[in-house]
C-alpha atoms as a PDB file:
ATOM      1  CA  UNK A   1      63.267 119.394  79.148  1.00  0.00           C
ATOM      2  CA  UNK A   2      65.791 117.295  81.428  1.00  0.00           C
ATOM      3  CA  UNK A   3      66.434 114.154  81.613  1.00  0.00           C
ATOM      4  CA  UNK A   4      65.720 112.474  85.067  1.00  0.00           C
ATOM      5  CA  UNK A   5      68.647 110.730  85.603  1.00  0.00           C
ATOM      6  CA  UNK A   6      71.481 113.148  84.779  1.00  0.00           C
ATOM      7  CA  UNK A   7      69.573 116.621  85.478  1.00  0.00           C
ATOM      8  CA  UNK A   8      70.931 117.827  81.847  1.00  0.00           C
ATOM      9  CA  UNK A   9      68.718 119.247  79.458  1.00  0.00           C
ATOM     10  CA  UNK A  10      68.082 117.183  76.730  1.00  0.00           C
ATOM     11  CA  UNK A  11      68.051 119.345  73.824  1.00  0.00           C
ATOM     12  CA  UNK A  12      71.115 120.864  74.853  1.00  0.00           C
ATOM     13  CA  UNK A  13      74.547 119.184  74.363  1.00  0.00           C
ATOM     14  CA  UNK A  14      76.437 118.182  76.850  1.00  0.00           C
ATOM     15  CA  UNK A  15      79.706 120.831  77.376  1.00  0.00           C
ATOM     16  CA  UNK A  16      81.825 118.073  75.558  1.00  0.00           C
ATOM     17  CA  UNK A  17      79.688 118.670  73.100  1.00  0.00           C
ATOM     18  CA  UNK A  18      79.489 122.008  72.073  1.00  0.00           C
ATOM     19  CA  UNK A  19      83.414 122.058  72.456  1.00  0.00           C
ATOM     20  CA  UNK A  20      83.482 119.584  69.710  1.00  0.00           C
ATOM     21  CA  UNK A  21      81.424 121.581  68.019  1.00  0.00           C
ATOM     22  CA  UNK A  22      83.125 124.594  68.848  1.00  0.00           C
ATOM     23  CA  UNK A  23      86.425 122.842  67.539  1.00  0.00           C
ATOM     24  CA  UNK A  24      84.279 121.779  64.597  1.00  0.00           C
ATOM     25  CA  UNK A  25      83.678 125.457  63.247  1.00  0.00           C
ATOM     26  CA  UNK A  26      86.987 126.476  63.993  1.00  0.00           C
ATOM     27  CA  UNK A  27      88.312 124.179  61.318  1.00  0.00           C
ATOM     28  CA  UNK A  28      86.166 124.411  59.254  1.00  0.00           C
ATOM     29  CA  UNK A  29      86.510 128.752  59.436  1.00  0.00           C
ATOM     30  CA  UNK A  30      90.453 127.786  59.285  1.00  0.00           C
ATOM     31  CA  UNK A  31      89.819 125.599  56.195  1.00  0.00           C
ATOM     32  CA  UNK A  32      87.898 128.322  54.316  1.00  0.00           C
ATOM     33  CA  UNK A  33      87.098 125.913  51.382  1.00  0.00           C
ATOM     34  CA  UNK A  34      86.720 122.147  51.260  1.00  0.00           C
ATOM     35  CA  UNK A  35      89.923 120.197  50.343  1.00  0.00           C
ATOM     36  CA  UNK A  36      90.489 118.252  47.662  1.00  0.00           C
ATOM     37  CA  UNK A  37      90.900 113.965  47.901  1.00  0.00           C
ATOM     38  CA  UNK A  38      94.621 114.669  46.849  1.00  0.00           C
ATOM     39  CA  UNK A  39      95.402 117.610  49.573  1.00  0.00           C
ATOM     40  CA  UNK A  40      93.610 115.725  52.467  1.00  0.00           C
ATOM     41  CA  UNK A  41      95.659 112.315  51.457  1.00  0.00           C
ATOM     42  CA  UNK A  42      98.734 114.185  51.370  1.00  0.00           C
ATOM     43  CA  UNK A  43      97.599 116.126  54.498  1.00  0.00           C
ATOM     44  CA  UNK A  44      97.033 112.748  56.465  1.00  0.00           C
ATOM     45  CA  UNK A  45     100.434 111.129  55.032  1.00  0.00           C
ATOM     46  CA  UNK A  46     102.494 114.447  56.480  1.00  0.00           C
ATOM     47  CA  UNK A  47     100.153 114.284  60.086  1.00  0.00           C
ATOM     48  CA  UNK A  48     101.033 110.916  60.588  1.00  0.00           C
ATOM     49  CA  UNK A  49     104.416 110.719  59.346  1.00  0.00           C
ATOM     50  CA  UNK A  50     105.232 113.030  61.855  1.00  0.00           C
ATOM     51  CA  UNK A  51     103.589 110.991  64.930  1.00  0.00           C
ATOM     52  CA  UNK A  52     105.811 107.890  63.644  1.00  0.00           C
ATOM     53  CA  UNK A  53     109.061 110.268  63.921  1.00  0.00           C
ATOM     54  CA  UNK A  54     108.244 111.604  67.248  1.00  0.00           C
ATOM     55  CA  UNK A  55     107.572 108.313  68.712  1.00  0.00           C
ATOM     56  CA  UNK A  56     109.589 106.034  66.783  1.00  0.00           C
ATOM     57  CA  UNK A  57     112.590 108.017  67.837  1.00  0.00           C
ATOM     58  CA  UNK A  58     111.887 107.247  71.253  1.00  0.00           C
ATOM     59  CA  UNK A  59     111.436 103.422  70.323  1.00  0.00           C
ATOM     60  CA  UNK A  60     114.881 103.839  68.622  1.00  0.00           C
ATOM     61  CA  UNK A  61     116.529 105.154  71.464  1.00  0.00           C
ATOM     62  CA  UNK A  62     115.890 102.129  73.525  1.00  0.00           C
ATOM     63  CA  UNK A  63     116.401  99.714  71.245  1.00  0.00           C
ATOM     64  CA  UNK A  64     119.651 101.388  70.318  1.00  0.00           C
ATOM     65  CA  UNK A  65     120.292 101.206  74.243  1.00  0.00           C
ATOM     66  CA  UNK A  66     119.770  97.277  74.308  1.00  0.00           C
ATOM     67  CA  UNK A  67     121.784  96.496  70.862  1.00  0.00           C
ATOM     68  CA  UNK A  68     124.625  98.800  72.541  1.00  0.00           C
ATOM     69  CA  UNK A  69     124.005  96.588  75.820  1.00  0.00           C
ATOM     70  CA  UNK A  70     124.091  93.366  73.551  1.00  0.00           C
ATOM     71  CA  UNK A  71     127.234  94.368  71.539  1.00  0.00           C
ATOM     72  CA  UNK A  72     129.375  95.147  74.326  1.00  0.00           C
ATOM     73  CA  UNK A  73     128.998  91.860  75.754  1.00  0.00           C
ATOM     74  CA  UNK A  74     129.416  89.831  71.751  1.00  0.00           C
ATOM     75  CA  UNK A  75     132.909  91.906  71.906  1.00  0.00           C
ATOM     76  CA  UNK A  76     134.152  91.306  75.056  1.00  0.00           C
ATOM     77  CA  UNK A  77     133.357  87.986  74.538  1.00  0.00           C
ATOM     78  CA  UNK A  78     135.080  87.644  70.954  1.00  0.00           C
ATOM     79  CA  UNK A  79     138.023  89.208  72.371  1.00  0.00           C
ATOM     80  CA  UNK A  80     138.897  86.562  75.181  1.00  0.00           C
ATOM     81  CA  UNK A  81     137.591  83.560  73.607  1.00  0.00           C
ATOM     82  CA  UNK A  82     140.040  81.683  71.108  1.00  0.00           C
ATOM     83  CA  UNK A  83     137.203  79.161  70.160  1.00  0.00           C
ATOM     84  CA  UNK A  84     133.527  78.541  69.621  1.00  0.00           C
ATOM     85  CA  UNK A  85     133.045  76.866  73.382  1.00  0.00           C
ATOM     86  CA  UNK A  86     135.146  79.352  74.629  1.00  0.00           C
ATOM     87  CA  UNK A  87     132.384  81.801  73.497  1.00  0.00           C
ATOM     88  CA  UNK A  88     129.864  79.898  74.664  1.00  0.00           C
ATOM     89  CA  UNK A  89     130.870  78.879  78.231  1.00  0.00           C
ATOM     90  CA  UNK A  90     133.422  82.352  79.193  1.00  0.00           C
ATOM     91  CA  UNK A  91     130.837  85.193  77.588  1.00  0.00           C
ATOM     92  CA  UNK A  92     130.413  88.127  80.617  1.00  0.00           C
ATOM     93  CA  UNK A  93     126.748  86.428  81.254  1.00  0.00           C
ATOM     94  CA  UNK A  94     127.937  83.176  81.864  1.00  0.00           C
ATOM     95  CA  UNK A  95     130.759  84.455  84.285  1.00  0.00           C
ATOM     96  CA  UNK A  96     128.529  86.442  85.798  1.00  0.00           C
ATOM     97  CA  UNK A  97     126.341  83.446  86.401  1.00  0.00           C
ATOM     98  CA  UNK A  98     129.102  81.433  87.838  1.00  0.00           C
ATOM     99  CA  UNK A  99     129.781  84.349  90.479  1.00  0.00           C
ATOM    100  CA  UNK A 100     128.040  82.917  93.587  1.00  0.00           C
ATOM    101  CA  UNK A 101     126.948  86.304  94.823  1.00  0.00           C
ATOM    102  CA  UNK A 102     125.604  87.120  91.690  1.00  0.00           C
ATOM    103  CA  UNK A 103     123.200  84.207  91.968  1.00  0.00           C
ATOM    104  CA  UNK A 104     122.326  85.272  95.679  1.00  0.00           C
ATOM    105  CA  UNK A 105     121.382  88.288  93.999  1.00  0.00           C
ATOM    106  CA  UNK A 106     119.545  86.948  91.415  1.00  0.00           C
ATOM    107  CA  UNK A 107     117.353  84.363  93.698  1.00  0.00           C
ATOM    108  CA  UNK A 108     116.674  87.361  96.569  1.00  0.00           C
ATOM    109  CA  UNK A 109     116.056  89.612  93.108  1.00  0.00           C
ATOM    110  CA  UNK A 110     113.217  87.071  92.160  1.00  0.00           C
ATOM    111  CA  UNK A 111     112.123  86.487  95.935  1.00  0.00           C
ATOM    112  CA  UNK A 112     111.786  90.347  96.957  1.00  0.00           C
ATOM    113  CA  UNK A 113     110.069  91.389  93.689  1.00  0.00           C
ATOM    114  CA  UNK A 114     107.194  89.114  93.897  1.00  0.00           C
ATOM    115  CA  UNK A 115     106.555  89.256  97.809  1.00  0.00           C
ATOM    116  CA  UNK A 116     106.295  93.344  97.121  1.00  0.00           C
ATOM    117  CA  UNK A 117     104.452  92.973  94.035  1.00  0.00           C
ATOM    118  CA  UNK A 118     102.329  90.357  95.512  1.00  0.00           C
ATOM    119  CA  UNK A 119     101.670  93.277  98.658  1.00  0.00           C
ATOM    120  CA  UNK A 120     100.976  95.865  96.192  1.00  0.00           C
ATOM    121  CA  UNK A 121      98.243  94.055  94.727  1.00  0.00           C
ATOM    122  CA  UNK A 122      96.673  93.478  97.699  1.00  0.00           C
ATOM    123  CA  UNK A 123      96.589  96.961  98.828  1.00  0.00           C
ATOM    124  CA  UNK A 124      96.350  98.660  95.672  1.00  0.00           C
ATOM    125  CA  UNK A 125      92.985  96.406  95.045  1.00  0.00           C
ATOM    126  CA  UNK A 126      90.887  97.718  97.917  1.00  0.00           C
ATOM    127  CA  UNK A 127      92.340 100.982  97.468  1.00  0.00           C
ATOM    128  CA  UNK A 128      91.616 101.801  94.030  1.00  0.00           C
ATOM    129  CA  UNK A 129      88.422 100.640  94.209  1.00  0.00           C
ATOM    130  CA  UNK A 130      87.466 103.003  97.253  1.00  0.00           C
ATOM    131  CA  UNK A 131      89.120 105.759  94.943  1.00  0.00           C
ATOM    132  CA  UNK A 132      87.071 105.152  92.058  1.00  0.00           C
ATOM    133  CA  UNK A 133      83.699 104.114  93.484  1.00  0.00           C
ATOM    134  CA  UNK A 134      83.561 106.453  96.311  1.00  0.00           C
ATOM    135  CA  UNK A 135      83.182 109.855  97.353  1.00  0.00           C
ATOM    136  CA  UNK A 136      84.491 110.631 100.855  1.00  0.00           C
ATOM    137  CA  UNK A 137      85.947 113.330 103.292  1.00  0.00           C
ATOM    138  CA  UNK A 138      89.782 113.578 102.622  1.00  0.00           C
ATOM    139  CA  UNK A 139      89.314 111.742  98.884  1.00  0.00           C
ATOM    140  CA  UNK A 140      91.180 114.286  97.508  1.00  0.00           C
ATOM    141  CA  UNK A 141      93.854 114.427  99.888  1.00  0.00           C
ATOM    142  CA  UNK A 142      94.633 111.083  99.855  1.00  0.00           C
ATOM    143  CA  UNK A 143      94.697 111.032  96.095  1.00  0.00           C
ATOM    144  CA  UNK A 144      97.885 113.379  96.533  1.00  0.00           C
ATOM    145  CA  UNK A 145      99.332 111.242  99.080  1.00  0.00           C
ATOM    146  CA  UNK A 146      99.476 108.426  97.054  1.00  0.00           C
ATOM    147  CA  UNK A 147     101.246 110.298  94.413  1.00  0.00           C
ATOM    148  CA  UNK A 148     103.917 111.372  96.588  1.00  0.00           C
ATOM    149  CA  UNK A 149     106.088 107.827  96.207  1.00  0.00           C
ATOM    150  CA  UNK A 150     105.991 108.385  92.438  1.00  0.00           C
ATOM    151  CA  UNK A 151     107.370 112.114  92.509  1.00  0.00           C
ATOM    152  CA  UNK A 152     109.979 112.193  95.460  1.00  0.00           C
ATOM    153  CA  UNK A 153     113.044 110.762  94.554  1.00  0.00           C
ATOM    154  CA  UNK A 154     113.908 107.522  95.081  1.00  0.00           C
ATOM    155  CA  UNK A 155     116.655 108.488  97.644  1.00  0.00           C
ATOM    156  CA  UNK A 156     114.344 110.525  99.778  1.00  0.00           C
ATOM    157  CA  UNK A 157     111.988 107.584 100.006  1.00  0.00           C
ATOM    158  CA  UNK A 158     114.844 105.336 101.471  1.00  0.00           C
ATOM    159  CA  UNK A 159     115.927 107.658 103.838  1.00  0.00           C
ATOM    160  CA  UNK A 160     112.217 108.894 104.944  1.00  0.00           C
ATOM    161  CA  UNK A 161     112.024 104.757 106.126  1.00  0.00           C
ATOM    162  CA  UNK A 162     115.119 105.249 107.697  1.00  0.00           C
ATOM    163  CA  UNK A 163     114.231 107.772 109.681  1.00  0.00           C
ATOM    164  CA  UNK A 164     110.621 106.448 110.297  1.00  0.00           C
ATOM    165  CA  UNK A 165     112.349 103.570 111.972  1.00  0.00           C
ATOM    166  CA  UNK A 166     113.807 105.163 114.899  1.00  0.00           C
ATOM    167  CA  UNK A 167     110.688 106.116 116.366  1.00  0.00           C
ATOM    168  CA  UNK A 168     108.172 103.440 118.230  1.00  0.00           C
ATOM    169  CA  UNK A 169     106.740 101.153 117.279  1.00  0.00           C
ATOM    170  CA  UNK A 170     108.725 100.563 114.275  1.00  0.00           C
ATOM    171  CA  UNK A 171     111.908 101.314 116.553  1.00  0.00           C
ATOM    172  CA  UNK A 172     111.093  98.239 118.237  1.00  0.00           C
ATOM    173  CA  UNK A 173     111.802  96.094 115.569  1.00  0.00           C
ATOM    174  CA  UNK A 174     114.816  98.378 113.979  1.00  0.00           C
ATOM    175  CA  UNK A 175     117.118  95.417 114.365  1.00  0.00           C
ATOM    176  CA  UNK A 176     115.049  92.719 112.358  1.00  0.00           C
ATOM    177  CA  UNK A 177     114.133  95.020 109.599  1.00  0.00           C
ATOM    178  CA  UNK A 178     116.914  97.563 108.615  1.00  0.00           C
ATOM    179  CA  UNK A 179     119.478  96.742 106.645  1.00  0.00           C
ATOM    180  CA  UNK A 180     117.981  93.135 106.484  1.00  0.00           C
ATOM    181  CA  UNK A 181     115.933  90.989 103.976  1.00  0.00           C
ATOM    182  CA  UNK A 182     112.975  92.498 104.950  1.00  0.00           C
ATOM    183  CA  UNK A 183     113.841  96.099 104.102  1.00  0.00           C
ATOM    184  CA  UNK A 184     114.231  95.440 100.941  1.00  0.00           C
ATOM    185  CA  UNK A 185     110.731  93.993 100.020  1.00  0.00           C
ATOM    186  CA  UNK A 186     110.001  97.094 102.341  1.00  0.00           C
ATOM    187  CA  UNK A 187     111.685  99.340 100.201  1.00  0.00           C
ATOM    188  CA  UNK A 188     110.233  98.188  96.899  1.00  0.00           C
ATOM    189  CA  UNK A 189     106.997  97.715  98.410  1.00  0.00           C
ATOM    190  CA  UNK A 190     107.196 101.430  99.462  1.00  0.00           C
ATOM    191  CA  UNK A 191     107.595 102.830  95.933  1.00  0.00           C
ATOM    192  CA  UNK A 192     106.094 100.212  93.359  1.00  0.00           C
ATOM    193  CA  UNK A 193     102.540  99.867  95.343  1.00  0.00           C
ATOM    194  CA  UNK A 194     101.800 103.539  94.365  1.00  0.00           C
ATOM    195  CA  UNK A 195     101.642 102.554  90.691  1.00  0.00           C
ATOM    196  CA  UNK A 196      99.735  99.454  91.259  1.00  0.00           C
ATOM    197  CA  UNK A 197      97.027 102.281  93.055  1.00  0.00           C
ATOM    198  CA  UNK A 198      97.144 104.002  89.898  1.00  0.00           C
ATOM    199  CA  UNK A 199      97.125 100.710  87.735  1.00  0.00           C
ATOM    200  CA  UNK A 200      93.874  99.700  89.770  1.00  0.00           C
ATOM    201  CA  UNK A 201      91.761 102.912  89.954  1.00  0.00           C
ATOM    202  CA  UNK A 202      92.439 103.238  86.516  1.00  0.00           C
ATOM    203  CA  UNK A 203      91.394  99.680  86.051  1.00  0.00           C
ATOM    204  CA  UNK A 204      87.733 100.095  88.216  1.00  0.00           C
ATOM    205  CA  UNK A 205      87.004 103.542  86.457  1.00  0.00           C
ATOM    206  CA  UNK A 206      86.635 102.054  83.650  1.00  0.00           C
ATOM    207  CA  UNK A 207      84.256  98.957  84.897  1.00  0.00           C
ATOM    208  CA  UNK A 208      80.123  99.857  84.791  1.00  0.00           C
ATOM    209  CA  UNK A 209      79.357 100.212  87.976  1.00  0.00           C
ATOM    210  CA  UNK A 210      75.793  99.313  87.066  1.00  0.00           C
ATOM    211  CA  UNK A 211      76.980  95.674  86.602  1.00  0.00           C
ATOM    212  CA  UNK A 212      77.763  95.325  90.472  1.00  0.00           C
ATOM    213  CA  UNK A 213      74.621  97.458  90.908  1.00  0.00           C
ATOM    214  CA  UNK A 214      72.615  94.817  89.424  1.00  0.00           C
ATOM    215  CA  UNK A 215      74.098  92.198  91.488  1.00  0.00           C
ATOM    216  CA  UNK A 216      73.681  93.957  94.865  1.00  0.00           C
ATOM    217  CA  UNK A 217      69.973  94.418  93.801  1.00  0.00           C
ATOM    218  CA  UNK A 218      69.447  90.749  93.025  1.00  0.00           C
ATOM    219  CA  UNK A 219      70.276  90.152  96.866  1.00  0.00           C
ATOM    220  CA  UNK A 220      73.947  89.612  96.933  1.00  0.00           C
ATOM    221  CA  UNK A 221      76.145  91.854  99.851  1.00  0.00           C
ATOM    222  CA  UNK A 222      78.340  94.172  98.220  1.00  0.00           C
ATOM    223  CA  UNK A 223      81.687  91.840  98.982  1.00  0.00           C
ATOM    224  CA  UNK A 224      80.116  89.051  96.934  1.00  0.00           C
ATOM    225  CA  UNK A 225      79.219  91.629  94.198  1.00  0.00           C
ATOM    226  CA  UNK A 226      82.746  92.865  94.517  1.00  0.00           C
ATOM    227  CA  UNK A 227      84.169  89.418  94.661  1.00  0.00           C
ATOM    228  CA  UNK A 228      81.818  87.362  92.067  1.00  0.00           C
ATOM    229  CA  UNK A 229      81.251  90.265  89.725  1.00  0.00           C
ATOM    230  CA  UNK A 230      83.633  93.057  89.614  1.00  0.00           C
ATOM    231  CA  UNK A 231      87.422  91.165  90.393  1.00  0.00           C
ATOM    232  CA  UNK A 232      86.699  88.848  87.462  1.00  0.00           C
ATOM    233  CA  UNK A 233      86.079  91.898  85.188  1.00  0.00           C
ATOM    234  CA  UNK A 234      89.316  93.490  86.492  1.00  0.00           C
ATOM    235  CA  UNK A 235      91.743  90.382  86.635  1.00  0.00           C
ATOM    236  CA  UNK A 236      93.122  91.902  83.501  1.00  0.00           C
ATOM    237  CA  UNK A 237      94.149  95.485  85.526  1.00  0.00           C
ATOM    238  CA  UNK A 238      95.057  93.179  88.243  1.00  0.00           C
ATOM    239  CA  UNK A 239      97.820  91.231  86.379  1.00  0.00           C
ATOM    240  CA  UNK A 240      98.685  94.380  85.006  1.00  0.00           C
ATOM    241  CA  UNK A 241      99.058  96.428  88.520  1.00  0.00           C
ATOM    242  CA  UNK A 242     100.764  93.039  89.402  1.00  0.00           C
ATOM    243  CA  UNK A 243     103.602  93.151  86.451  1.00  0.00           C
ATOM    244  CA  UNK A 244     103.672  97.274  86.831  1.00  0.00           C
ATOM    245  CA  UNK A 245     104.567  96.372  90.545  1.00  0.00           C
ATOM    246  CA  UNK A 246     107.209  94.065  90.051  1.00  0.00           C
ATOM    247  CA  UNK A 247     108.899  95.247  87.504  1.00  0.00           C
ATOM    248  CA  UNK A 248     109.501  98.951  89.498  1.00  0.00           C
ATOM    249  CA  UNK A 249     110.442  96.567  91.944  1.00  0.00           C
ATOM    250  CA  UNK A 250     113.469  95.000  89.988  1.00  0.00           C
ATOM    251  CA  UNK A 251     114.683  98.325  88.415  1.00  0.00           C
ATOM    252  CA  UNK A 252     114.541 100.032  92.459  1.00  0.00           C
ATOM    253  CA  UNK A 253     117.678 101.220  93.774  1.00  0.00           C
ATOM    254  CA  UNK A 254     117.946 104.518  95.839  1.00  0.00           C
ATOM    255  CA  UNK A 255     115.296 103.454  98.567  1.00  0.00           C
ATOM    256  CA  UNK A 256     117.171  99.907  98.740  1.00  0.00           C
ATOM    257  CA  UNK A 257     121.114 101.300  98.805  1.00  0.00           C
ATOM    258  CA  UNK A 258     119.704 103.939 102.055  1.00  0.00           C
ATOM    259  CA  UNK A 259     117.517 101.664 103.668  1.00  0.00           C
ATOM    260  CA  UNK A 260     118.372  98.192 103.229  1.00  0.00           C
ATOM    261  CA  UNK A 261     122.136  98.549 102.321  1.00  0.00           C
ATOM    262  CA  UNK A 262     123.924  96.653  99.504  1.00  0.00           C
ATOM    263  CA  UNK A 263     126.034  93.870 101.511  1.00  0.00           C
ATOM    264  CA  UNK A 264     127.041  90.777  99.469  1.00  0.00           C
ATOM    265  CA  UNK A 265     125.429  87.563 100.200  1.00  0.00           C
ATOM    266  CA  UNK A 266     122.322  89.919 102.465  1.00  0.00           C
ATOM    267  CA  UNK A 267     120.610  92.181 101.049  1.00  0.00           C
ATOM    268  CA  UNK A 268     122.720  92.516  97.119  1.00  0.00           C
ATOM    269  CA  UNK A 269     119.970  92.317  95.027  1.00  0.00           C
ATOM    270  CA  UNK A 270     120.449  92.989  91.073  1.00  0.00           C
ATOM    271  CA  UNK A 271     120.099  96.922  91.067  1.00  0.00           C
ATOM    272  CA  UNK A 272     123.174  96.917  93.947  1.00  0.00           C
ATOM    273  CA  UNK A 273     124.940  94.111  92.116  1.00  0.00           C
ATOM    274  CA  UNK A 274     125.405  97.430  89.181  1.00  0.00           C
ATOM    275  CA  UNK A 275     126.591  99.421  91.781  1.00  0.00           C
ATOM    276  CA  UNK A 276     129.033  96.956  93.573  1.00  0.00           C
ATOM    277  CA  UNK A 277     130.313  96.193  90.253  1.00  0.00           C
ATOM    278  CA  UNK A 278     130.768  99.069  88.773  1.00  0.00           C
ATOM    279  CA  UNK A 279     132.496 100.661  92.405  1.00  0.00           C
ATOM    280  CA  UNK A 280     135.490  97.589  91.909  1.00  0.00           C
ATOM    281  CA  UNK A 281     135.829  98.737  88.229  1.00  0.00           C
ATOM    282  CA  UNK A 282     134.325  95.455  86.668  1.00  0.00           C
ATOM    283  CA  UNK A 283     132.595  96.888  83.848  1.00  0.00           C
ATOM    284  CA  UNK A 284     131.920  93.644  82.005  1.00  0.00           C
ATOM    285  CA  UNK A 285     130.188  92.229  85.067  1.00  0.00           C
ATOM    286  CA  UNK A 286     127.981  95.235  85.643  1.00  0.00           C
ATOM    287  CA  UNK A 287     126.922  94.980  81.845  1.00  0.00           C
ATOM    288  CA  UNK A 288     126.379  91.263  82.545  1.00  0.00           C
ATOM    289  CA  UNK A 289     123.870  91.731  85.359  1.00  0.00           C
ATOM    290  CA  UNK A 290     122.101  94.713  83.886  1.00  0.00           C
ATOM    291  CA  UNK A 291     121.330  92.556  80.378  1.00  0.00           C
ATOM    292  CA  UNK A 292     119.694  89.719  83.494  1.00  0.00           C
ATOM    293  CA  UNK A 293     118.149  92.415  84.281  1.00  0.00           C
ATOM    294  CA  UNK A 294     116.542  93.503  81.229  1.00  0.00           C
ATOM    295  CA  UNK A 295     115.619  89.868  80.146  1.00  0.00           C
ATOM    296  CA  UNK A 296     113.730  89.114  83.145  1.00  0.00           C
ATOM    297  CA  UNK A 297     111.769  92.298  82.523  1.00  0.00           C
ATOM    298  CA  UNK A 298     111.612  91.416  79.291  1.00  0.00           C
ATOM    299  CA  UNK A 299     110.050  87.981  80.044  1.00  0.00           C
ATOM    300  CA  UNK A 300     107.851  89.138  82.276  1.00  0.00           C
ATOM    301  CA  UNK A 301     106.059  91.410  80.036  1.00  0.00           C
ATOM    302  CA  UNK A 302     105.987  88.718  77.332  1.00  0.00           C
ATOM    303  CA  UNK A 303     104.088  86.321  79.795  1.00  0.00           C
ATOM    304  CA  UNK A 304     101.738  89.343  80.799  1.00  0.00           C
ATOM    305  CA  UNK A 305     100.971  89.778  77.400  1.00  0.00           C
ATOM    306  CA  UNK A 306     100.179  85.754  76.877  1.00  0.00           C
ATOM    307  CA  UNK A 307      98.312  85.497  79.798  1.00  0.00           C
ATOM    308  CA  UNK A 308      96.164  88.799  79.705  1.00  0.00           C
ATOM    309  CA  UNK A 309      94.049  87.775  76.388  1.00  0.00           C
ATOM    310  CA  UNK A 310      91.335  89.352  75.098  1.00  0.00           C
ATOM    311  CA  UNK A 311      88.710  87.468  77.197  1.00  0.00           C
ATOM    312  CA  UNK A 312      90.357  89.048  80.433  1.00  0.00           C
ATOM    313  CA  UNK A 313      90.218  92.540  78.808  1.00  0.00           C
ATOM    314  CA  UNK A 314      87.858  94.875  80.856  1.00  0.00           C
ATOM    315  CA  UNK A 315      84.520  95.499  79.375  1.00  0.00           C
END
């Protein structure tokens, strides 16, 4: 007997099924007799003790990585202040605030991030969902091209644009894009739209498709499904593709330093500003700007996580 809809038989499992119970046997045959309350509690204590090790030293690490970030900067500021404003008002944050092209940085920082995170969206939307819901000639292909910003490195991707920019058309507008403002939104645009793809297909997968189904059978056209029923179920993957975007924007470097160039007071943006600082030897500046760096992030994810409550989850 099969079932009309899938084609499976319906006394037979599905093949998820009989591995589980394949798995099933196997532990139990490993087993041999049936534990004890005692054994299984201490079994279960050991199993996840070790998950909390494995992972929680990764945690550590980063955290470790922030407090060393966060120390360095409480004793280079101890160590040239003489008083409590002194502390306050000459700390390697607020100095590097003061610094006018540290600002510029900061504002084009801000300005390029959202414009590319803003274009990711908007492609990785109508991309993901042609991914998820579709079958087509090429799907497969494409799926790998998409990946191919995420595993080249970063350098690579810079100087593939660079290169991609002396032929026509783009040649023909060489001299208003490279090494300019727009290269960089170009350049982060490039690399952090392939996770919002990822972000969004993920996002649809996981959305009935039965739901639109409905609403395309009460007499609506598939946009107005898609629009009405299926981007207010995903505005939760949205945000997120939106936050994943922008943050790979901020942390982008390689693509930026070959394609856009890092030229104070043009196209310096934050990841540069580490560079430029750290090429003049000003260590305490560089530290600075990477702890901006890490709050913005930082503040930014903590919005995200206000914003995207649980009646925006996807169901």
């Amino acid at each position: 007997m099969s079932d009309a809809r899938t084609g499976q038989s319906v006394d037979e499992p599905d093949s998820e099924g009989r591995v589980a119970e394949r798995a099933i046997k196997t532990a139990a045959e490993v087993v041999g007799r049936s534990p004890t309350a005692v054994g299984v509690r201490n079994s279960n204590r050991i199993f996840y003790a070790s998950f909390a090790v494995i992972g929680g030293s990764y945690a550590l690490l980063i955290l470790l990585m922030l407090l060393a970030d966060a120390a360095y900067m409480v004793d280079e500021a101890v160590s040239t202040s003489e008083t409590w404003t002194d502390l306050l008002t000459r700390n390697p944050i607020m100095q590097a605030l003061g610094d006018r092209r540290i600002r510029y940085s900061i504002w084009l920082s801000m300005l390029s991030c959202t414009m590319s995170a803003v274009l990711s969206v908007f492609v990785a939307v109508p991309m993901g969902y042609l991914l998820s819901r579709h079958n087509f000639c090429g799907k497969r292909l494409l799926d790998a091209v998409l990946d191919i910003p995420i595993v080249l490195p970063p350098l690579v991707i810079g100087l593939s644009l660079l290169i991609l920019f002396q032929f026509p058309p783009f040649s023909w507008f060489v001299r208003d894009i490279v090494y300019q403002v727009p290269a960089v939104i170009l350049a982060q645009f490039s690399v952090a739209c392939a996770f919002a793809v990822r972000t969004m297909k993920s996002t649809f997968d996981h959305i009935d498709p039965r739901c639109e189904d409905v609403a395309v059978s009460l007499g609506c056209t598939r946009s107005q499904a898609f629009g009405w029923v299926l981007l207010p179920a995903a505005s939760r993957g949205i945000l997120t593709a939106f936050t994943l975007a922008w943050a790979r924007s901020l942390g982008e470097f390689g693509p930026l330093l070959i394609f856009a160039g890092a030229t104070r007071m043009k196209t310096e943006v934050l990841s540069t500003t580490v560079f430029l600082e750290l090429n003049v030897g000003d260590i305490e500046a560089a530290v600075a700007v990477s702890f901006i760096m890490i709050m913005a992030a930082v503040i930014v994810l903590m919005l995200t996580r206000a914003i995207g409550s649980d009646h925006h989850a996807i169901g």
